[in-house]
Protein backbone atom coordinates (compact mmCIF):
# COMPACT_ATOMS: atom_id res chain seq x y z
CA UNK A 1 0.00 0.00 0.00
CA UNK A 2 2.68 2.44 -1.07
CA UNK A 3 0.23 5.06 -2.96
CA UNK A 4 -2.88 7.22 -1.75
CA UNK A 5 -5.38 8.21 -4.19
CA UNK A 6 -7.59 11.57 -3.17
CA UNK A 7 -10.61 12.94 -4.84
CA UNK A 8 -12.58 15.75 -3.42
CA UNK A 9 -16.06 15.70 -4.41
CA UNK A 10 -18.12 19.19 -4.84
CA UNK A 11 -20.83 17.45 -3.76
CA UNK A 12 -21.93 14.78 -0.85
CA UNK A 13 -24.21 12.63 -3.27
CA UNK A 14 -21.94 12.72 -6.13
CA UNK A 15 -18.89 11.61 -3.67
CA UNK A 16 -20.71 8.38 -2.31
CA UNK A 17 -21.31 7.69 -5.93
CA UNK A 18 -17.68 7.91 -6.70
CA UNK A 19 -16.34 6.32 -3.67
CA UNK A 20 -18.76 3.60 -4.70
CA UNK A 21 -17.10 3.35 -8.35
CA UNK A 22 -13.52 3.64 -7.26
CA UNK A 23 -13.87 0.76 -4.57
CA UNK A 24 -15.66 -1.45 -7.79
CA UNK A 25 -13.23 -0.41 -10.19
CA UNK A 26 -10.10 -1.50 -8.61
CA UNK A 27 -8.76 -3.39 -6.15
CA UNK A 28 -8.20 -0.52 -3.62
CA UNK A 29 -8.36 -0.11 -0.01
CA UNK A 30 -11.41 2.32 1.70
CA UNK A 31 -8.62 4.58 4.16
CA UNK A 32 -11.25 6.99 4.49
CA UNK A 33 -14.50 8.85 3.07
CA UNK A 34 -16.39 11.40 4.38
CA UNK A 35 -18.09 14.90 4.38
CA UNK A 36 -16.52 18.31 4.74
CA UNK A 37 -17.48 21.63 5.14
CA UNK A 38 -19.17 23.21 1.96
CA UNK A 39 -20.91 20.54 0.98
CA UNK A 40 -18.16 18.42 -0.09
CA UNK A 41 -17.05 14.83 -0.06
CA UNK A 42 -13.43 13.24 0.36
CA UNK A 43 -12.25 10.40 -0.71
CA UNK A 44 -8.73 8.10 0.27
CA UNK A 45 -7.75 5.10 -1.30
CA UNK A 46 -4.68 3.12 -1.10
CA UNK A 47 -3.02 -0.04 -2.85
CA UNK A 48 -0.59 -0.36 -5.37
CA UNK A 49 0.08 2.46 -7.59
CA UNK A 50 -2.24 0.76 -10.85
CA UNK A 51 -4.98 0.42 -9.02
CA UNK A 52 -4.84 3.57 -7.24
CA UNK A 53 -4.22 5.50 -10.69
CA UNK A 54 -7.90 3.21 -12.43
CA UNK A 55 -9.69 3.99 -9.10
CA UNK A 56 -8.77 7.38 -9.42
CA UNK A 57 -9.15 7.93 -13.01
CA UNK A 58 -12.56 6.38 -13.10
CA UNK A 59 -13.19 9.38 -10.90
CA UNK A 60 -11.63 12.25 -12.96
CA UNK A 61 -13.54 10.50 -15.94
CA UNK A 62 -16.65 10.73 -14.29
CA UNK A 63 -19.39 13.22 -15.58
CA UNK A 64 -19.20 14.61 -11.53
CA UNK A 65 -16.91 17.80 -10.88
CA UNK A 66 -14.14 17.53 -8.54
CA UNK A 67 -12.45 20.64 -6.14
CA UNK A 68 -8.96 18.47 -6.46
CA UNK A 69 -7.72 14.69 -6.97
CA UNK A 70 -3.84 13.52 -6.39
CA UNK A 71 -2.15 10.09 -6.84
CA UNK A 72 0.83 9.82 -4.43
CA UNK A 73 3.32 7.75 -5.12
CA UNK A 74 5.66 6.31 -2.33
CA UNK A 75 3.36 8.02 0.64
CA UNK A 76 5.15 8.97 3.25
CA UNK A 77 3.78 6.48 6.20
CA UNK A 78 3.24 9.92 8.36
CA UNK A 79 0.57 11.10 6.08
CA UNK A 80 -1.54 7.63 6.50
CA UNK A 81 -0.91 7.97 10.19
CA UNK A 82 -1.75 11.56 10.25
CA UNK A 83 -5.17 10.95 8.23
CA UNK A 84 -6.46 9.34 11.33
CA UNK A 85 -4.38 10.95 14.47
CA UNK A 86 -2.53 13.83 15.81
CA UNK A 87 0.79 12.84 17.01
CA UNK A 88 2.55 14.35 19.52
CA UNK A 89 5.29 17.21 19.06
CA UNK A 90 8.71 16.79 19.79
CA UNK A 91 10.94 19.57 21.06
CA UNK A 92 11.74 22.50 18.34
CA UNK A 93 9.62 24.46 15.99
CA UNK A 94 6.73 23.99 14.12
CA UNK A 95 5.70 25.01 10.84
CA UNK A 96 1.51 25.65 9.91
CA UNK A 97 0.47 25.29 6.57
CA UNK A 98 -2.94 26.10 5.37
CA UNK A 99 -4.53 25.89 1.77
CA UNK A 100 -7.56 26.57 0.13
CA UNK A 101 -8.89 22.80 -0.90
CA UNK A 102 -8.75 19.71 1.39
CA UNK A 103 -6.97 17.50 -0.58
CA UNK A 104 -4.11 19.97 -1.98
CA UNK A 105 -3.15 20.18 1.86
CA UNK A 106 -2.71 16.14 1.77
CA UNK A 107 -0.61 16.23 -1.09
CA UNK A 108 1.63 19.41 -0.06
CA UNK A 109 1.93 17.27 3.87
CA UNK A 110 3.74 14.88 1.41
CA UNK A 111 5.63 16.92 -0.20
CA UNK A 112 6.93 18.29 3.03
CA UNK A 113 7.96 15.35 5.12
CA UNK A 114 9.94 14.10 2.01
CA UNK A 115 11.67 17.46 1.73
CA UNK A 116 13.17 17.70 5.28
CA UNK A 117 13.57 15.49 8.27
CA UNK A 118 9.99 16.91 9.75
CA UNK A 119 6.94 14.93 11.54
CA UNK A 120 3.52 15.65 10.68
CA UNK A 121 1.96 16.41 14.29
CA UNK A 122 -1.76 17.13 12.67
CA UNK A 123 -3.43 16.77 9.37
CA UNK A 124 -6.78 18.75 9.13
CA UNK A 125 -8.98 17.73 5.55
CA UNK A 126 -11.98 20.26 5.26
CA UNK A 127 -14.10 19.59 8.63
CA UNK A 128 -14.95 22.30 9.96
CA UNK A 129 -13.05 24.87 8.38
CA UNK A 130 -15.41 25.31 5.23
CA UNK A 131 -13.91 22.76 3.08
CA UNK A 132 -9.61 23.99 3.63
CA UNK A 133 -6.80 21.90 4.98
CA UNK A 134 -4.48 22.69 7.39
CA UNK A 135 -1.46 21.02 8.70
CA UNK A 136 1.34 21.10 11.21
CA UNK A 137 5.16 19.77 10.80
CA UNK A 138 7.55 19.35 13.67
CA UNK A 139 11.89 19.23 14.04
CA UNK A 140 14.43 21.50 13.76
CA UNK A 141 14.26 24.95 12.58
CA UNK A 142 16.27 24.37 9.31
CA UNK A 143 14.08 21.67 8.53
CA UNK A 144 10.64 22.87 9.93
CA UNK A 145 11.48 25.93 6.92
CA UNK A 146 12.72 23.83 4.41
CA UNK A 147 9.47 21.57 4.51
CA UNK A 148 7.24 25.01 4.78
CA UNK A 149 8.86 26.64 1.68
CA UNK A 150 8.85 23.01 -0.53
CA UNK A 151 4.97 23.24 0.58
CA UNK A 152 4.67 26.32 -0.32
CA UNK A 153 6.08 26.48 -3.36
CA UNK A 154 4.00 22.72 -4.57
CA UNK A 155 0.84 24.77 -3.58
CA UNK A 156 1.25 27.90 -5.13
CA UNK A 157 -2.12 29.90 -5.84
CA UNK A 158 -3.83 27.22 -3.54
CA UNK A 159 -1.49 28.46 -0.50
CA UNK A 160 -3.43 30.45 2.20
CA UNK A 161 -1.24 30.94 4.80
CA UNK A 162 1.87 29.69 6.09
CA UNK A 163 3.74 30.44 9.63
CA UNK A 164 7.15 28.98 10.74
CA UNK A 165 7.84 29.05 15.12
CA UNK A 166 10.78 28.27 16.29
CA UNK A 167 9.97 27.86 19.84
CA UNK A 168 5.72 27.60 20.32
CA UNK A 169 4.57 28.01 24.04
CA UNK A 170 3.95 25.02 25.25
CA UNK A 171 0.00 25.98 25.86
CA UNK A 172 0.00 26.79 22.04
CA UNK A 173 1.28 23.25 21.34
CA UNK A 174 -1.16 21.52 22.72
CA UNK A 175 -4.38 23.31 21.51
CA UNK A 176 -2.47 23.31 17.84
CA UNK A 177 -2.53 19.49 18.25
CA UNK A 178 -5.90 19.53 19.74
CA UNK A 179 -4.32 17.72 23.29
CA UNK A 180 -6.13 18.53 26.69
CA UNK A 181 -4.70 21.64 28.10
């Protein structure tokens, strides 16, 4: 299960309906599918990089519009974790990355953690925060930056926002990672 397929649906209906078609038109794994804010729908398969690209392609070729599909090859294993967990922060800095669709911030997260030797503490797909993505690297300064600007530059027009601290408060850690205070 080296590659992640993402397609982000414009609508609820229409993403059950593709979800539905990718899982019958190639032998790929169900990592996740659900609403997000605006209406939306994502969708995250996983399996060899073939069947990824068919289940994916079936949905690109689909009469339905989509707000953004990837296929990532060689997934970092952080991302998968990170679809379903925040991790917990080491000491250093931490770098915030936020973009306009849900599934760019997926692939730029990848992009990231191969760029530099960063952890992905939180990965945030569209819930709640009217369909955008947010998420949050961890390490050394020199990296945390590195990662930020090779994530910047991947998203381009689809970056919102993106912050770099070297040294967060400890209180601001742990509502960034959504921990108890």
């Amino acid at each position: 299960m080296d590659t992640l397929g993402i397609v982000e649906s414009r609508s609820i209906a229409a993403g059950v309906e593709l979800a539905d078609i990718m899982m019958k038109g190639a032998d790929v794994e169900l990592v996740r599918a659900s609403t997000i804010c605006s209406g939306r729908y994502m969708i995250f398969v996983s399996g060899n990089r073939a069947s990824v690209q068919t289940s994916v392609e079936l949905a690109r070729e689909s009469n339905r519009s989509l707000a953004g599909s990837f296929i990532l090859s060689n997934v970092s294993g952080q991302v998968m974790t990170a679809l379903k967990k925040a991790t917990m922060a080491e000491e250093g800095a931490i770098g915030i990355i936020e973009c306009r669709k849900a599934s760019f911030g997926v692939a730029a997260a990848d992009c990231a953690v191969k760029q530099a030797s960063v952890n992905i503490i939180r990965l945030v797909t569209g819930q709640g925060i009217n369909g955008k993505s947010y998420f949050v690297i961890n390490g050394d300064i020199a990296s945390v930056t590195e990662a930020t600007d090779a994530a910047k530059k991947m998203l381009g027009k689809s970056l919102i926002d993106a912050v770099v601290l070297p040294s967060p408060n400890d209180s601001v850690l742990k509502a960034i990672t959504n921990r108890n205070l």
